[in-house]
Protein backbone atom coordinates (compact mmCIF):
# COMPACT_ATOMS: atom_id res chain seq x y z
CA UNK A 1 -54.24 172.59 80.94
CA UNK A 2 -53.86 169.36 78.90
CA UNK A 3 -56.88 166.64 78.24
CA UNK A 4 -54.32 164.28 80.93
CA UNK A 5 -54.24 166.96 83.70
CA UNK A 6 -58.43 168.13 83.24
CA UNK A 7 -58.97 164.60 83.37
CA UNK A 8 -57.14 164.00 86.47
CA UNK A 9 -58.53 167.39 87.91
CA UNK A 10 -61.95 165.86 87.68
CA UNK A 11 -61.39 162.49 89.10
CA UNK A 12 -59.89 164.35 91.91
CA UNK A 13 -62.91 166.36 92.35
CA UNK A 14 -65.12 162.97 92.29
CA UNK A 15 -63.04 161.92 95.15
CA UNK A 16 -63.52 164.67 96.91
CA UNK A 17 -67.05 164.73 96.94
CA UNK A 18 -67.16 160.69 97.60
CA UNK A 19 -65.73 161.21 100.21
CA UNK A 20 -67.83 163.83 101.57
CA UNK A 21 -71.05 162.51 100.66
CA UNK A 22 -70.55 158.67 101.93
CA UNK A 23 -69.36 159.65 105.00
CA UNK A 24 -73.18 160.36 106.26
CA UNK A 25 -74.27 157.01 105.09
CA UNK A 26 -71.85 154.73 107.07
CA UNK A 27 -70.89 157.41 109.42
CA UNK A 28 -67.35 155.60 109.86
CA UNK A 29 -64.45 157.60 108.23
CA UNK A 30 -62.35 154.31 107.44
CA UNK A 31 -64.76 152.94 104.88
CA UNK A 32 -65.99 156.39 103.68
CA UNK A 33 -62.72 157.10 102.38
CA UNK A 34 -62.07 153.57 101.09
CA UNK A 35 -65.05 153.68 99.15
CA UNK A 36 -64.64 156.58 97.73
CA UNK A 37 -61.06 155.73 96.65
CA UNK A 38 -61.89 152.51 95.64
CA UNK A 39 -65.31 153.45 93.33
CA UNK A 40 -63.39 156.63 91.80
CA UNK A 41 -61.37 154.18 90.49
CA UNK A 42 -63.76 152.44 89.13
CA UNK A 43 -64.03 149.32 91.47
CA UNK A 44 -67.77 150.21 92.76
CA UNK A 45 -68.59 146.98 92.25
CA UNK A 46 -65.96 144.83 92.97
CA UNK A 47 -66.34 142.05 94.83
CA UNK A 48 -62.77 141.35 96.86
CA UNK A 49 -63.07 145.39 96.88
CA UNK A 50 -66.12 145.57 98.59
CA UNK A 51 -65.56 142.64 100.98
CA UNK A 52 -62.23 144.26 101.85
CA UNK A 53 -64.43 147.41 102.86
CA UNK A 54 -65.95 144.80 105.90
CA UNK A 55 -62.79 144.82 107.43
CA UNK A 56 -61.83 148.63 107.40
CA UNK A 57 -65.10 149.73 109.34
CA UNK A 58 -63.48 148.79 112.56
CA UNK A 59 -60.88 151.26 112.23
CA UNK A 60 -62.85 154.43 112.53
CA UNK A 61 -62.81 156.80 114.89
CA UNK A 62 -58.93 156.01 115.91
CA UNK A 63 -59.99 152.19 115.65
CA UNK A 64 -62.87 151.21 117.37
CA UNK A 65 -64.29 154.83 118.24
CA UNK A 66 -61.98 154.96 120.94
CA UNK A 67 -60.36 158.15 119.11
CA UNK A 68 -56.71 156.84 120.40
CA UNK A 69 -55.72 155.41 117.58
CA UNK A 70 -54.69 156.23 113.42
CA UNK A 71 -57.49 159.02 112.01
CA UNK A 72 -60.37 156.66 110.39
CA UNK A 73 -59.68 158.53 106.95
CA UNK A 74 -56.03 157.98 106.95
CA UNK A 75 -56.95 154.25 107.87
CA UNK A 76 -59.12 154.22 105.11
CA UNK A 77 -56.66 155.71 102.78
CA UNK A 78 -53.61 153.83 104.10
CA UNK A 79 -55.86 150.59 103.05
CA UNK A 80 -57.00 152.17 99.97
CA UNK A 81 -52.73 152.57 98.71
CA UNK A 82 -52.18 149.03 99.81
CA UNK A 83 -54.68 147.27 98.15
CA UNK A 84 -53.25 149.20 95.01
CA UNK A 85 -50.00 147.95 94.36
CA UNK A 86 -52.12 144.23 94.82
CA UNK A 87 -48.70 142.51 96.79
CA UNK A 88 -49.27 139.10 97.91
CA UNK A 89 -48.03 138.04 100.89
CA UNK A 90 -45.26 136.30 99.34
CA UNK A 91 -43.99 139.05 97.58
CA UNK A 92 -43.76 141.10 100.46
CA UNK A 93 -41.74 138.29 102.47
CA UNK A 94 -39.48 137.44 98.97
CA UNK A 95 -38.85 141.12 98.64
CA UNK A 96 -38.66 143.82 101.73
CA UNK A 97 -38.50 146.87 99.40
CA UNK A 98 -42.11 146.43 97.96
CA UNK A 99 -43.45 146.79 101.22
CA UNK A 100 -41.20 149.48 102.24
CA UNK A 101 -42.23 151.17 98.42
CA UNK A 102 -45.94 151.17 99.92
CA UNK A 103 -45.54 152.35 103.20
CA UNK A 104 -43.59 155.16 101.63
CA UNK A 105 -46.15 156.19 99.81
CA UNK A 106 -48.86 156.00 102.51
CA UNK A 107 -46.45 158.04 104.42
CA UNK A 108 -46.43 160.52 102.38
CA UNK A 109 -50.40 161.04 102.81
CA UNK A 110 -49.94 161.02 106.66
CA UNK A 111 -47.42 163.72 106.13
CA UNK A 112 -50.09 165.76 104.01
CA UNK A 113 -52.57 164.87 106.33
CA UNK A 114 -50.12 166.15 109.46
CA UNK A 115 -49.33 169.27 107.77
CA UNK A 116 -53.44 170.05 107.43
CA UNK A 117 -55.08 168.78 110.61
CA UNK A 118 -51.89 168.91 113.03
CA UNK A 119 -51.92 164.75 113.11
CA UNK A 120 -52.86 161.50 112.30
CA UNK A 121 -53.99 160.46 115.39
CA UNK A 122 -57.88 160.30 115.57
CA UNK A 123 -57.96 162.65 118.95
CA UNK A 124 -55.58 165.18 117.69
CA UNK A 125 -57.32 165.72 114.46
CA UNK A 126 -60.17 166.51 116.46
CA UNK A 127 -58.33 168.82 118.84
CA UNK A 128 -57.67 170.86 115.84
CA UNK A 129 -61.33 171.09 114.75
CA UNK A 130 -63.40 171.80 118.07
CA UNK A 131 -61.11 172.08 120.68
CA UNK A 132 -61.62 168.80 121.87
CA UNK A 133 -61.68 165.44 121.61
CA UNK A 134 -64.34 162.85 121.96
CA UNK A 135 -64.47 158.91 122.97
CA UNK A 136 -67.27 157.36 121.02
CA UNK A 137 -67.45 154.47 123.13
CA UNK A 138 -68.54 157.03 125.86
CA UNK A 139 -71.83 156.95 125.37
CA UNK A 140 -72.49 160.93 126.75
CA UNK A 141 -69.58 162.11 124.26
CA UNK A 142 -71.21 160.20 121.31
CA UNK A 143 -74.48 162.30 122.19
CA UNK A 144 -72.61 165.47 122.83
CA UNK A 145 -71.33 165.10 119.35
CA UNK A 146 -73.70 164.31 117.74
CA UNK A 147 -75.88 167.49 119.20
CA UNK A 148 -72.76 169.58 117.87
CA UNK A 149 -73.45 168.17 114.26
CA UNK A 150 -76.24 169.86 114.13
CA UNK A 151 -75.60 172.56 115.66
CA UNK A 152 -72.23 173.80 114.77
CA UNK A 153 -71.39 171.78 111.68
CA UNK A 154 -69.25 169.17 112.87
CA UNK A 155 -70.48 166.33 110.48
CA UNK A 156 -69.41 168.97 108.14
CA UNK A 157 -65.42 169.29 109.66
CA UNK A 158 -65.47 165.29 109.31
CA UNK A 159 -67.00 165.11 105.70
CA UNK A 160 -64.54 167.63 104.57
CA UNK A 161 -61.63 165.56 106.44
CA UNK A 162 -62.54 162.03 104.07
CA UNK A 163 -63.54 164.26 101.20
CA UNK A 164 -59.70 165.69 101.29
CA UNK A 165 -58.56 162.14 101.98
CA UNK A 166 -60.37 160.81 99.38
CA UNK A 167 -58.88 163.51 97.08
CA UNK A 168 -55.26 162.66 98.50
CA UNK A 169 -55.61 159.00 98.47
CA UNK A 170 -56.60 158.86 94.64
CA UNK A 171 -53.70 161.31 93.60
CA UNK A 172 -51.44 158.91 95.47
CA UNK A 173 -52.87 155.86 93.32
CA UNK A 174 -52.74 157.94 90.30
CA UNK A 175 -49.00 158.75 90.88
CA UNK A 176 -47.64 155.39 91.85
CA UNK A 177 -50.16 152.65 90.14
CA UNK A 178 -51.99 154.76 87.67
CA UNK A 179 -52.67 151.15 85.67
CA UNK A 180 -54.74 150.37 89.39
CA UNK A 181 -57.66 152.88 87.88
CA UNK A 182 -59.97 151.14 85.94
CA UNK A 183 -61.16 154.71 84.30
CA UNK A 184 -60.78 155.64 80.85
């Protein structure tokens, strides 16, 4: 293994278990796996970082905890790649292919994320851990799950989801804007 690859191996790893351990904190996937992309990187305390992480924590739980809508962690990720490549608005309407570079590559997560949990889709991925799905703006279903937490593990399922996300969305970075990571 070269120094480069070890190196990479462990940020990976720190990702990982970001992304697992924050998700407890906030419990919102979104920001969990933002976060934990964001502070692996070495933007932990980053100001337009963290006040970008305000505006992801709506999107958890398929946006709005109405499990309908993108997986919170792929949310979370898919912000995580944009705010990498750090295109202004203008350079996104003088040139089409920049945005089409990024969406590429956040695509290519999904696809990761499709092949492991069977979807993107908030409901779907949790169809393929227990079965079933669960509205969190329900307020029975929010209580129902969180009983099964305890019980059966499920916080675990959903730490494990951002913790791979985490792990997938720093790769990404690594691949496409390695000069992004503010690590030596």
């Amino acid at each position: 293994m070269t120094e480069e690859s070890g190196k990479n191996k462990k940020i990976l790893e720190e990702a990982y278990q970001r992304g697992y351990d924050y998700l407890p904190k906030w419990r919102a996937c979104a920001p969990t796996v933002f976060a934990a992309a964001m502070d692996t990187l070495g933007y932990e305390n980053d100001p337009m970082v963290n006040d970008a992480w305000k505006a992801i924590v709506g999107l958890a739980g398929g946006t709005g905890n109405m499990a309908i809508g993108t997986c919170g962690a792929m949310a979370g990720a898919a912000a995580a790649i944009s705010y990498s490549f750090g295109y202004s608005k203008e350079e996104i309407q003088k040139d089409i292919n920049k945005m089409l570079k990024l969406c590429k590559a956040v695509a290519e997560v999904g696809e990761k994320m499709q092949e492991k949990y069977g979807h993107i889709v908030c409901e779907e991925v949790q169809f393929h851990h227990w079965g079933k799905s669960y509205r969190f703006t329900n307020p029975k279903a929010m209580l129902e799950f969180a009983g099964m937490a305890g019980e059966t593990g499920s916080l675990h399922e959903c730490q494990d989801t951002t913790g791979t996300l985490s792990r997938w969305t720093v790769e990404k970075i690594l691949e496409i804007n390695p000069k992004f990571s503010k690590r030596k």
